[in-house]
C-alpha atoms as a PDB file:
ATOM      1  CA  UNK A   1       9.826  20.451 -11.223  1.00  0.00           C
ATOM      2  CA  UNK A   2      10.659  23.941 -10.218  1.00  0.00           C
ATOM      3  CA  UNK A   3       8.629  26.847 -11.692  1.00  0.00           C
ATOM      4  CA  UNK A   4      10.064  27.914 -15.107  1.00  0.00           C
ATOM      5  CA  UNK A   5       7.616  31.091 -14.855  1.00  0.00           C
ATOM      6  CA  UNK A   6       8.564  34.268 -12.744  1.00  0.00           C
ATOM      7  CA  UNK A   7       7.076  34.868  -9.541  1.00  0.00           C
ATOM      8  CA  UNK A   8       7.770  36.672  -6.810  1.00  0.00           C
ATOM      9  CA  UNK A   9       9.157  34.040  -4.466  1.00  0.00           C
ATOM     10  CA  UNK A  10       9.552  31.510  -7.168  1.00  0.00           C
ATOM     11  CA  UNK A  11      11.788  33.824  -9.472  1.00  0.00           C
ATOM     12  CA  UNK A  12      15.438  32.914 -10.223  1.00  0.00           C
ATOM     13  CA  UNK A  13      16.829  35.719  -8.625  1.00  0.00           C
ATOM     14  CA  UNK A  14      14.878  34.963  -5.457  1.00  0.00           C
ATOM     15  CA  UNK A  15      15.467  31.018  -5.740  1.00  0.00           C
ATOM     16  CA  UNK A  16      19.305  32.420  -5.968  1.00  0.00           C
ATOM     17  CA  UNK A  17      19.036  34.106  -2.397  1.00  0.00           C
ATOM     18  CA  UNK A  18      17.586  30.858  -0.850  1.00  0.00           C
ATOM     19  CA  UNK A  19      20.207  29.213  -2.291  1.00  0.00           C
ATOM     20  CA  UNK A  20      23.181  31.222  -0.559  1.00  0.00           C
ATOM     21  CA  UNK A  21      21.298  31.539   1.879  1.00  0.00           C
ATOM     22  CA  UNK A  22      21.116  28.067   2.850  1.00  0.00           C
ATOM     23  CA  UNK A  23      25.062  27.470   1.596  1.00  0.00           C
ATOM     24  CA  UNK A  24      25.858  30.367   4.321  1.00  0.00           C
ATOM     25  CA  UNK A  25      24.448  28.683   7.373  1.00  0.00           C
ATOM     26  CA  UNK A  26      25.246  25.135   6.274  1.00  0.00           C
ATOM     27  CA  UNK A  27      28.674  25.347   8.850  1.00  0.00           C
ATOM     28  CA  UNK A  28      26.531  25.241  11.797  1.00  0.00           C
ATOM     29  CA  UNK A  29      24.981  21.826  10.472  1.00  0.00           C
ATOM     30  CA  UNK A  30      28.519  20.124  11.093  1.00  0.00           C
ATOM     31  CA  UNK A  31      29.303  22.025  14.744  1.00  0.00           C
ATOM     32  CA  UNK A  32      27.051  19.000  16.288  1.00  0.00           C
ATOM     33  CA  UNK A  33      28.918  16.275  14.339  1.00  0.00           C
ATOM     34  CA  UNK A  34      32.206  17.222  15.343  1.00  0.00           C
ATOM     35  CA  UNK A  35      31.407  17.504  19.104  1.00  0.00           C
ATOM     36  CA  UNK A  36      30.140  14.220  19.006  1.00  0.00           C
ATOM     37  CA  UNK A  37      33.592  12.725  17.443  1.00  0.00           C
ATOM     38  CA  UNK A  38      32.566  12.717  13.545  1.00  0.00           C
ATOM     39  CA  UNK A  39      35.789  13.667  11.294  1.00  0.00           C
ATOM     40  CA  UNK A  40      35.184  15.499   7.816  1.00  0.00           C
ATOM     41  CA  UNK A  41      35.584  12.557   6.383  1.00  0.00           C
ATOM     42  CA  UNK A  42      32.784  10.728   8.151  1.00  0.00           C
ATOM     43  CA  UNK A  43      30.794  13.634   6.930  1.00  0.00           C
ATOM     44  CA  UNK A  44      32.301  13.605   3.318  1.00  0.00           C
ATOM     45  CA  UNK A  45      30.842  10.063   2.907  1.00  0.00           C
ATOM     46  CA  UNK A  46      27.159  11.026   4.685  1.00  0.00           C
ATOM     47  CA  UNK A  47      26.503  14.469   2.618  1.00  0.00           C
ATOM     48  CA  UNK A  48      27.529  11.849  -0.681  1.00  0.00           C
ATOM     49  CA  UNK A  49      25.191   8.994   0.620  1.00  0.00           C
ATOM     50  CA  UNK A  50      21.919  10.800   1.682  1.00  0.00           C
ATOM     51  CA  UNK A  51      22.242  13.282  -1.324  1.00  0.00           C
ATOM     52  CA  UNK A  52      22.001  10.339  -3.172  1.00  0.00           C
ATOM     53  CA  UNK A  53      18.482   9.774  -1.391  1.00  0.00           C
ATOM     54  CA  UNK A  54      17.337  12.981  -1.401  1.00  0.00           C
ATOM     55  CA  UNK A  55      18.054  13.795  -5.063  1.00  0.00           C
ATOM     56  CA  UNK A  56      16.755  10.426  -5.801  1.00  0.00           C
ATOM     57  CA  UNK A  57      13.383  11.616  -3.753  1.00  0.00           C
ATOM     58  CA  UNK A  58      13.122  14.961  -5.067  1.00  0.00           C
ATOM     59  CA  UNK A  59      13.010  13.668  -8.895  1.00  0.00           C
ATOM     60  CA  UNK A  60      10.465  10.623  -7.912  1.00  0.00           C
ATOM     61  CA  UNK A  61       8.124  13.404  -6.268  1.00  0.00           C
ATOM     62  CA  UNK A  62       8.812  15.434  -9.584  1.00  0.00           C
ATOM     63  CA  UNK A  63       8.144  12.772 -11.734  1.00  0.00           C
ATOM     64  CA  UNK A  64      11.945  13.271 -13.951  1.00  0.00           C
ATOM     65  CA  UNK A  65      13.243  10.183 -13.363  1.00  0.00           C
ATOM     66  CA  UNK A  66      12.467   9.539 -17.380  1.00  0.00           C
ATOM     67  CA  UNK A  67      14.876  12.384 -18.152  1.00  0.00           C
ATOM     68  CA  UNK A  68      17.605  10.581 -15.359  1.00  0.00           C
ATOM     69  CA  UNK A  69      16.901   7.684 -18.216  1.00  0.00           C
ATOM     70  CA  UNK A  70      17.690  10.087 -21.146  1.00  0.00           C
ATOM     71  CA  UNK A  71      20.458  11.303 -20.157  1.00  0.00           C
ATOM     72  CA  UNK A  72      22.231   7.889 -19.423  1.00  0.00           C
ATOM     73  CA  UNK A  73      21.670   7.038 -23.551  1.00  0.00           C
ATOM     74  CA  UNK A  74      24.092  10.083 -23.788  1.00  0.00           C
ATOM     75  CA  UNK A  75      27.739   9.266 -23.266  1.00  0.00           C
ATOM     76  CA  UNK A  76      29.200  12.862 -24.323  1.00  0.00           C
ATOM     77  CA  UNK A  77      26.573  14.355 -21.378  1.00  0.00           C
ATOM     78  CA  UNK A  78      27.439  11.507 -19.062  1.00  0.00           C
ATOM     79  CA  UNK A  79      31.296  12.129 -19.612  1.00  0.00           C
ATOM     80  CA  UNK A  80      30.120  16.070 -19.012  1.00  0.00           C
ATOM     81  CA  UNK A  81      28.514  15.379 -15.876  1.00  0.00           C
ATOM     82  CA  UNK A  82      31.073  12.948 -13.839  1.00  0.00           C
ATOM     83  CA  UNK A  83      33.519  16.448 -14.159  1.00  0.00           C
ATOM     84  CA  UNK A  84      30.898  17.961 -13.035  1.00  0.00           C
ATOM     85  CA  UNK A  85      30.171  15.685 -10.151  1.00  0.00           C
ATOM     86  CA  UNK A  86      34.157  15.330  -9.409  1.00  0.00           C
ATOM     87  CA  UNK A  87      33.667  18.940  -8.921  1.00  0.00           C
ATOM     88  CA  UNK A  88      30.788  19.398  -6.577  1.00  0.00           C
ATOM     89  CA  UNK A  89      33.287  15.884  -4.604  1.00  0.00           C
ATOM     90  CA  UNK A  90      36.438  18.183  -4.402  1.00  0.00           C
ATOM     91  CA  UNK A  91      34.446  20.995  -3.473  1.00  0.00           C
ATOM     92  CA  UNK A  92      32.646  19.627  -0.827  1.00  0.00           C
ATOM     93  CA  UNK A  93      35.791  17.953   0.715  1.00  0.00           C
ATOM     94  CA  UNK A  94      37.263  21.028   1.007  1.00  0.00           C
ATOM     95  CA  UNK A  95      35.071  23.173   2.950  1.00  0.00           C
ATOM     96  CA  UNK A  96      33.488  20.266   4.899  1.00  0.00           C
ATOM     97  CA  UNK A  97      37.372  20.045   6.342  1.00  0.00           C
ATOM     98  CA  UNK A  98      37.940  23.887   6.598  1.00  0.00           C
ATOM     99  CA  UNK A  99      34.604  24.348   8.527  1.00  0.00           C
ATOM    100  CA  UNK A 100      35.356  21.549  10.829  1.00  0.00           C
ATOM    101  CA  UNK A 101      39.055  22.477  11.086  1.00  0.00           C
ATOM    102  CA  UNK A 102      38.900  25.903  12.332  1.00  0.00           C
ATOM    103  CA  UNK A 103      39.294  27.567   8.542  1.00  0.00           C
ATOM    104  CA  UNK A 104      35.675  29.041   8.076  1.00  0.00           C
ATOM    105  CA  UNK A 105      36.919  32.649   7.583  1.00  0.00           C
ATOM    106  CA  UNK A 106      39.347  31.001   4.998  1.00  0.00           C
ATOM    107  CA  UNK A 107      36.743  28.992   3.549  1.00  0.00           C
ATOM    108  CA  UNK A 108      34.127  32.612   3.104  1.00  0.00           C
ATOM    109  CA  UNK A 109      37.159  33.891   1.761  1.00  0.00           C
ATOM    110  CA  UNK A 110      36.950  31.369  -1.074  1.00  0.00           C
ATOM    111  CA  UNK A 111      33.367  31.999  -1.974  1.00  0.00           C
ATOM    112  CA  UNK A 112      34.066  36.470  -1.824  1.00  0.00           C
ATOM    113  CA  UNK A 113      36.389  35.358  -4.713  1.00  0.00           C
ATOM    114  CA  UNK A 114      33.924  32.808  -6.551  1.00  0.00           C
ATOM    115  CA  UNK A 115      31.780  35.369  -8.229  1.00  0.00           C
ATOM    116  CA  UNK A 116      34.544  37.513  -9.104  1.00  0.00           C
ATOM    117  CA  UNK A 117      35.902  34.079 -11.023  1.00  0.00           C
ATOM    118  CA  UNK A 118      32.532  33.991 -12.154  1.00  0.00           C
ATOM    119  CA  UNK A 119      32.656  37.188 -13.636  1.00  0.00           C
ATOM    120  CA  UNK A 120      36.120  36.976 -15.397  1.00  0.00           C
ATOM    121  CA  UNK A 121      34.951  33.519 -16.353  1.00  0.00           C
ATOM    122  CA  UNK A 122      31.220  35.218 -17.953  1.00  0.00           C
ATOM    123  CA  UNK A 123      33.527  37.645 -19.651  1.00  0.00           C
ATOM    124  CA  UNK A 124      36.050  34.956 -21.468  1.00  0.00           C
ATOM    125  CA  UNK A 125      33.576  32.269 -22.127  1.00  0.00           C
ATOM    126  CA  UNK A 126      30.122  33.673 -22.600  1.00  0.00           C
ATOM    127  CA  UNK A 127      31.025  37.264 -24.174  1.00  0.00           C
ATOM    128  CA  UNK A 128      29.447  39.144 -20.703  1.00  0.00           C
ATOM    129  CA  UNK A 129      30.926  42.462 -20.825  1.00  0.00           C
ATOM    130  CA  UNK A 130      33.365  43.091 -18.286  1.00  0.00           C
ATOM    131  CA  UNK A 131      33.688  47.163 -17.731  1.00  0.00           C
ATOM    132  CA  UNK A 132      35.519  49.318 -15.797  1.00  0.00           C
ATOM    133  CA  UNK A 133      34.382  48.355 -12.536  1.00  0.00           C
ATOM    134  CA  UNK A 134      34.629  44.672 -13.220  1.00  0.00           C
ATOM    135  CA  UNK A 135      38.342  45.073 -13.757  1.00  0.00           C
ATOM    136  CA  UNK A 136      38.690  47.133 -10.716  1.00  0.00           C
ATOM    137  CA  UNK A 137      36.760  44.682  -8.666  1.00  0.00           C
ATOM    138  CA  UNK A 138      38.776  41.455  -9.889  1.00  0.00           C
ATOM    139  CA  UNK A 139      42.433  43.542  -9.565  1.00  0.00           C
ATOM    140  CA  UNK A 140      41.081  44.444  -5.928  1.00  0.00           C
ATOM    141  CA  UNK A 141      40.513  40.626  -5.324  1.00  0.00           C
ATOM    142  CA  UNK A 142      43.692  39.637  -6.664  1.00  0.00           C
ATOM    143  CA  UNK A 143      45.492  42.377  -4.452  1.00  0.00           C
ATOM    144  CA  UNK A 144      43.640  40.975  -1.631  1.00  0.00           C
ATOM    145  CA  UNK A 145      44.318  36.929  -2.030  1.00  0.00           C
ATOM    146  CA  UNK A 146      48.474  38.164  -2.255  1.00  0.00           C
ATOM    147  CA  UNK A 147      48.296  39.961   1.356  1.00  0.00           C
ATOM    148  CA  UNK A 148      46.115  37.218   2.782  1.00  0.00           C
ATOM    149  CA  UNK A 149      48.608  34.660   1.413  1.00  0.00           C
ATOM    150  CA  UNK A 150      51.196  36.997   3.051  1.00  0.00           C
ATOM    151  CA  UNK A 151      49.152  36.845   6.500  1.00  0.00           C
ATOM    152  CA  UNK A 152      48.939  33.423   6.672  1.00  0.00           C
ATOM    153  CA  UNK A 153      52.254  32.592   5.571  1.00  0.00           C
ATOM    154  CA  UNK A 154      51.311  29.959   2.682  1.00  0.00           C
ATOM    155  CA  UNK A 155      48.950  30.192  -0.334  1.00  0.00           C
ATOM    156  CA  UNK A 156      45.166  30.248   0.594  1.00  0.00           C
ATOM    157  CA  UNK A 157      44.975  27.125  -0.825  1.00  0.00           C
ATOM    158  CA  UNK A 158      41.514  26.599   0.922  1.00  0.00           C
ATOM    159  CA  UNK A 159      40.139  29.699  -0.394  1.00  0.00           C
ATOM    160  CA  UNK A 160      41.357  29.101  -3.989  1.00  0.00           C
ATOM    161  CA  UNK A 161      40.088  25.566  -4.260  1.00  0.00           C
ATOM    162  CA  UNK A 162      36.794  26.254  -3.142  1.00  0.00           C
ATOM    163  CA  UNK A 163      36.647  29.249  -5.767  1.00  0.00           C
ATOM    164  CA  UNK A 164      38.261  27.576  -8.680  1.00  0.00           C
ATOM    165  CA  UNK A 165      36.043  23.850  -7.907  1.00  0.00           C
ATOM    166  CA  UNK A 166      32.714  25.870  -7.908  1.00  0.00           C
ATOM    167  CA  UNK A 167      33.003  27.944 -10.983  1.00  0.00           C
ATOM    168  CA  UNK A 168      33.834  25.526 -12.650  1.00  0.00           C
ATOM    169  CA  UNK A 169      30.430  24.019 -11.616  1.00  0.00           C
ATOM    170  CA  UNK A 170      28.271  26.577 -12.444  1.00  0.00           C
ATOM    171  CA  UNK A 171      30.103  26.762 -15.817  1.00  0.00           C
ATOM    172  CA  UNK A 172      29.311  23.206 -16.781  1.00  0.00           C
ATOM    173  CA  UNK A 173      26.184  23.236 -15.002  1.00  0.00           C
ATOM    174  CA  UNK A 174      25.442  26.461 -16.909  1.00  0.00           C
ATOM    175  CA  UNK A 175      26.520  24.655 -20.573  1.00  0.00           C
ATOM    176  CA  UNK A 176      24.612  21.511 -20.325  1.00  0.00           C
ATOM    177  CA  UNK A 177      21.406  21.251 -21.384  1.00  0.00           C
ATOM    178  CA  UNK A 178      19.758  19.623 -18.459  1.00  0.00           C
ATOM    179  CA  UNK A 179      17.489  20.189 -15.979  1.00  0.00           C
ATOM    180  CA  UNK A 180      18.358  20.550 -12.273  1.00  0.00           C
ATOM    181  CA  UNK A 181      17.555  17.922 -10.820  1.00  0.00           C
ATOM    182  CA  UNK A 182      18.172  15.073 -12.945  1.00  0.00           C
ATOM    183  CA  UNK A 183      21.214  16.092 -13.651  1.00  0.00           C
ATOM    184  CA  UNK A 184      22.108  16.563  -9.812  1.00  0.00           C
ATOM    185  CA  UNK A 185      20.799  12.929  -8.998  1.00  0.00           C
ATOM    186  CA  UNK A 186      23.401  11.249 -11.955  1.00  0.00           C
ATOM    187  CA  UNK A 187      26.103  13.595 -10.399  1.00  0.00           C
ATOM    188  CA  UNK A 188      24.822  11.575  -6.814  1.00  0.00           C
ATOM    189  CA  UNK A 189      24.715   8.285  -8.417  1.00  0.00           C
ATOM    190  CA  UNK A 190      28.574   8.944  -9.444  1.00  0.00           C
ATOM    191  CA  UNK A 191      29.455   9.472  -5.470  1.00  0.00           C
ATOM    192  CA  UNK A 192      27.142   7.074  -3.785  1.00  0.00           C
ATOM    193  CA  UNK A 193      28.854   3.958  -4.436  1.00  0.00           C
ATOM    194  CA  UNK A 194      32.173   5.207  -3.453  1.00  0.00           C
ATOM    195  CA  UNK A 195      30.860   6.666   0.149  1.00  0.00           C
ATOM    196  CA  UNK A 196      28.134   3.275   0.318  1.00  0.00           C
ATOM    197  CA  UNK A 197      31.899   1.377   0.507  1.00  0.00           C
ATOM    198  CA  UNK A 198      33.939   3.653   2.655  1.00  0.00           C
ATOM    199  CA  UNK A 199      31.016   4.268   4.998  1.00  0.00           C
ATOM    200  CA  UNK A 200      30.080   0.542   5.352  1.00  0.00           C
ATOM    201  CA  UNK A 201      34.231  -0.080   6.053  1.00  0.00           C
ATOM    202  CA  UNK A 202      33.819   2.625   8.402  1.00  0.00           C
ATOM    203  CA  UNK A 203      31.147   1.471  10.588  1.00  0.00           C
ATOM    204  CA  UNK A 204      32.457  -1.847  10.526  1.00  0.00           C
ATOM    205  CA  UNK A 205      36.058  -0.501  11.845  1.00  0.00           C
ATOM    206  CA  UNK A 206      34.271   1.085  14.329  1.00  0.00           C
ATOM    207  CA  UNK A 207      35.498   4.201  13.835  1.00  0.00           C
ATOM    208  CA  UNK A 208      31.648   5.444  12.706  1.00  0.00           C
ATOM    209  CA  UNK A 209      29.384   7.676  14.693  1.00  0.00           C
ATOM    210  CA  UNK A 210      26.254   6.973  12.732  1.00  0.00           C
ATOM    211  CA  UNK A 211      24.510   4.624  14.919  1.00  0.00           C
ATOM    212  CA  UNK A 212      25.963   5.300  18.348  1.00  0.00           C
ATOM    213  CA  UNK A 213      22.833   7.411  18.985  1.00  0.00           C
ATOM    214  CA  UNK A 214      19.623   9.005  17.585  1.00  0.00           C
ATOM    215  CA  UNK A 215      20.876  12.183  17.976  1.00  0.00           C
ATOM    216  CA  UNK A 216      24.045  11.473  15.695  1.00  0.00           C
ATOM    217  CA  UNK A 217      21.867   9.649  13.263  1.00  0.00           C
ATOM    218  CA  UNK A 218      19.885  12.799  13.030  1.00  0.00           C
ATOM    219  CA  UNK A 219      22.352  15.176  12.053  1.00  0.00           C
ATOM    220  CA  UNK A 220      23.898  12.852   9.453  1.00  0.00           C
ATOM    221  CA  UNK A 221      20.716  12.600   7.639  1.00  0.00           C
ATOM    222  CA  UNK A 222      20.637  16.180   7.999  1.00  0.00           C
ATOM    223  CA  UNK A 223      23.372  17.041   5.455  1.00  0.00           C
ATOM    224  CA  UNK A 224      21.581  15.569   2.838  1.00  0.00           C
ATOM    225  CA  UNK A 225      18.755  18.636   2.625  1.00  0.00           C
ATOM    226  CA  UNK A 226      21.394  21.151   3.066  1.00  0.00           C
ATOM    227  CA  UNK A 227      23.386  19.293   0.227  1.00  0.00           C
ATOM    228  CA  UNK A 228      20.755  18.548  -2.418  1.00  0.00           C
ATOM    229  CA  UNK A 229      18.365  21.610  -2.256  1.00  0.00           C
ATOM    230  CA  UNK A 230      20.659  24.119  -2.147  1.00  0.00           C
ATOM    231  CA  UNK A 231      22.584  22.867  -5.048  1.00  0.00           C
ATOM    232  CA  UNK A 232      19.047  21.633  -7.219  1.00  0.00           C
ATOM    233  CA  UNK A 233      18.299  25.656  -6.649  1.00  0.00           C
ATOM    234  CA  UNK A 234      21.633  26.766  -8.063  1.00  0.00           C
ATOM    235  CA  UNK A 235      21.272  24.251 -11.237  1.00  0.00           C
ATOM    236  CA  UNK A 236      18.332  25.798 -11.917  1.00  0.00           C
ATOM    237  CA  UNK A 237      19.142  29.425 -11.786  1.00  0.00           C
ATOM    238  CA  UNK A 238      22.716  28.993 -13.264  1.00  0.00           C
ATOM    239  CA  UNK A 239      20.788  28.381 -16.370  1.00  0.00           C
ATOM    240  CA  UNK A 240      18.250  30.999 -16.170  1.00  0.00           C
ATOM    241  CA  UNK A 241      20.892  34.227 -14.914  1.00  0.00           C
ATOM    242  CA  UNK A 242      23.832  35.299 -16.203  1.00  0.00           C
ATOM    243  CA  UNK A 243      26.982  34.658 -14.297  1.00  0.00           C
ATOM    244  CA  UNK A 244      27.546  38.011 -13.279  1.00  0.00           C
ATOM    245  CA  UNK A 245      24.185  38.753 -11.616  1.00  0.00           C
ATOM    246  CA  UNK A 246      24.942  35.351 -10.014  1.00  0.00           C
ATOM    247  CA  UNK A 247      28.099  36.538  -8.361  1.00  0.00           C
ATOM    248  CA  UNK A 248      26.497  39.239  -6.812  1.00  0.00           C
ATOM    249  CA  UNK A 249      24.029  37.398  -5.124  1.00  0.00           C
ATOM    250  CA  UNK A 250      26.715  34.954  -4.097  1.00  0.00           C
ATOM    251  CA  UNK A 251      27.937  36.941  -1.555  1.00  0.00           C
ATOM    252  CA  UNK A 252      25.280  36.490   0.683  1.00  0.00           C
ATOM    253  CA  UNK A 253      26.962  32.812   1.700  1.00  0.00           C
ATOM    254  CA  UNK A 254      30.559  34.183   2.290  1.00  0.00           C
ATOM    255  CA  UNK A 255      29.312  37.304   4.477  1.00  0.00           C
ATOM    256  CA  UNK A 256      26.761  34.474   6.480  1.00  0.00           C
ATOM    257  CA  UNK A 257      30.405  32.102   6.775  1.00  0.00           C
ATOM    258  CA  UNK A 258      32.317  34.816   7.687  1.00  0.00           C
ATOM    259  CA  UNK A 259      30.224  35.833  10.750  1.00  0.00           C
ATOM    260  CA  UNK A 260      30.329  32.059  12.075  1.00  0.00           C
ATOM    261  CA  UNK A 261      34.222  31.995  11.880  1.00  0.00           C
ATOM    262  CA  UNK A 262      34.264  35.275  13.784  1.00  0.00           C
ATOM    263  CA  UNK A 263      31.811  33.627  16.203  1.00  0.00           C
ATOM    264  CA  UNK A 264      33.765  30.604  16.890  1.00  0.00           C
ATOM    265  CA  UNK A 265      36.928  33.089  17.736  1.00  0.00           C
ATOM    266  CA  UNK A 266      38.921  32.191  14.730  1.00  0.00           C
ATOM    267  CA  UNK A 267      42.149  33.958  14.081  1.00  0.00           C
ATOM    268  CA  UNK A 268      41.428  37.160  12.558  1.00  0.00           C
ATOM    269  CA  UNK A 269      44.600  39.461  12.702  1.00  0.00           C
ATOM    270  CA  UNK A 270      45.118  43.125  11.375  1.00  0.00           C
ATOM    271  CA  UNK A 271      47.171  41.759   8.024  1.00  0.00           C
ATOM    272  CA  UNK A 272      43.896  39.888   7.356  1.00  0.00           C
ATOM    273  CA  UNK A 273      41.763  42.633   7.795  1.00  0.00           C
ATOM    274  CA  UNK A 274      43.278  44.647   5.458  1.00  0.00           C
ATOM    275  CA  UNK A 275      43.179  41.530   2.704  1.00  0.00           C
ATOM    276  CA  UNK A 276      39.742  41.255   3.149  1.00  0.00           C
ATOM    277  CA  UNK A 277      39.260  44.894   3.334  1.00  0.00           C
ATOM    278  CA  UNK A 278      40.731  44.367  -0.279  1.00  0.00           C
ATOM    279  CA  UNK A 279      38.379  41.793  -1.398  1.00  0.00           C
ATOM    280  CA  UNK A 280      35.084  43.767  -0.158  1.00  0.00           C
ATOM    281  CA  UNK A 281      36.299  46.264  -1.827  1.00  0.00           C
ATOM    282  CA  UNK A 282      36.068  44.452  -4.582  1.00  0.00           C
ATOM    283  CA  UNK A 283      32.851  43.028  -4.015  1.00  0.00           C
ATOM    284  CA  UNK A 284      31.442  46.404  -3.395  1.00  0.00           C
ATOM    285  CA  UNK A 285      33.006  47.800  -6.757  1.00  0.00           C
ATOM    286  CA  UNK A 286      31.416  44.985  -8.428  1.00  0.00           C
ATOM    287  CA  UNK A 287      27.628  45.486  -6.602  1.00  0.00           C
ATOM    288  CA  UNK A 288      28.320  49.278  -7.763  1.00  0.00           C
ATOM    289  CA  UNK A 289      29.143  48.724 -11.422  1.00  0.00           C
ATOM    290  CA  UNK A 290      25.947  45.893 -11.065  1.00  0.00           C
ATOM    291  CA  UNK A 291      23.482  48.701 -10.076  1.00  0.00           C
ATOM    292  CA  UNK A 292      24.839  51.215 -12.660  1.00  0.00           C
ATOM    293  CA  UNK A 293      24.265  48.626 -15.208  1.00  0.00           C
ATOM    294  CA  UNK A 294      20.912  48.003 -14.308  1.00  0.00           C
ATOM    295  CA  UNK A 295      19.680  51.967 -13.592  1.00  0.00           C
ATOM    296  CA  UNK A 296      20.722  52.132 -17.040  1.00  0.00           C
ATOM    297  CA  UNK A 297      18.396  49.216 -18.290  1.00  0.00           C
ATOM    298  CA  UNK A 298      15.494  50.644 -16.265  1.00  0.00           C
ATOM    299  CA  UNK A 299      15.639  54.368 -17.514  1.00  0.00           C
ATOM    300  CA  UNK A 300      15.712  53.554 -21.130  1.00  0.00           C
END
């Protein structure tokens, strides 16, 4: 089980920068599956099917898997947990296609707006107070998404379902009294079946890429880590920090994402600039407003 107690690398504020961390870089995992020939869907299916095993490891080595049984005797939190996991499924469809796809600066785009959901979201359904700054830093976001939908010619629909899909996550993970990873591995066992079938079909077809070499093997497996322990860390944490705090540490993933899609020489044109110029601003409003708030803690 991860450490309830405080330390310095174990402490939810630190286990939150791992997380991002981790979420940030997870685009280069899919670069080697897609020069090899493997679709997002391919890789929809393999991040479903080795989370399964990886969760499934991770709360044998923990010794949960009596609280995987407790939950099960509860419909209501069973019911609350497939929206979850439908979530974490849309989600992951999304930006495993915009990575793969050549939308990676769209996709960081969707995650600079996540915490500032986040924060709106903290300030509607858990009373967090949302000041001055918060208000600037969510009508700088807003300005922002209307210019980049502008610059692109179509709603960043990318951007906005990645945004809207994972707060919703960390709301429900954040309601539910459950601990990480149990409740991670039932949101697995609600995908596994479904990518067990379509990857089966798809090897069969022989449209798969899974067993055409070692290599490709490898970096199939590979997405279950960067699936699973990323996510156990942010079910633990969502529960622990307010969502606020976590949106500020969130934008360590976006900024990481952002850097790759300039790498690979996505289109990055002056109108977009200035939208995301918007949307820092925000961001940097926010961070601002954070560290007031918490200069004023520490001098009382």
């Amino acid at each position: 089980m991860l450490p309830e107690k405080s330390t310095l690398f174990a402490s939810p504020v630190m286990l939150a920068v791992m997380c991002y961390g981790v979420w940030g870089f997870a685009p280069l995992a899919y670069m080697p599956i897609t020069a090899f020939g493997g679709g997002s869907v391919e890789i929809i299916g393999h991040r479903a099917l080795w989370a399964m095993i990886w969760a499934t490891g991770l709360v044998l080595a923990t010794r949960q898997f009596p609280e995987v049984w407790t939950i099960f005797k509860q419909p209501k939190l069973l019911g609350i947990l497939l929206i979850s996991s439908l979530m974490v499924a849309i989600n992951w469809g999304v930006f495993v296609w915009a990575v793969t796809n050549g939308h990676t600066i769209e996709s960081s785009l969707g995650y600079y707006l996540n915490p500032l959901i986040n924060m709106a979201a903290g300030a509607m359904l858990f009373k967090e107070r949302l000041d001055g700054y918060g208000k600037a830093a969510i009508g700088a976001a807003v300005v922002g998404v209307l210019i980049q939908a502008f610059a692109i010619g179509h709603i960043p629909w990318v951007a906005l379902i990645l945004a809207v899909s994972f707060a919703t996550y960390g709301i429900i993970r954040k309601q539910v009294a459950v601990n990480a990873l149990p409740g991670l591995l039932v949101e697995c066992m609600y995908l596994f079946p479904v990518a067990l079938v379509f990857l089966v079909w798809f090897e069969q077809s022989g449209r798969g890429h899974f067993f055409d070499s070692p290599w490709n093997a490898f970096w199939f497996a590979f997405t279950g880590p960067i699936t699973v322990l990323p996510l156990a860390l942010f079910s633990f944490v969502a529960r622990r920090l307010p969502l606020s705090t976590m949106g500020f540490i969130q934008f360590i993933a976006p900024t990481i994402a952002f850097c790759i899609g300039l790498f690979q020489g996505e289109t990055f044109t002056f109108l977009r600039g200035v939208s995301f110029a918007f949307i820092w601003g925000g961001a940097m409003v926010f961070a601002f407003g954070a560290w007031q708030r918490l200069r004023a803690v520490t001098t009382t």
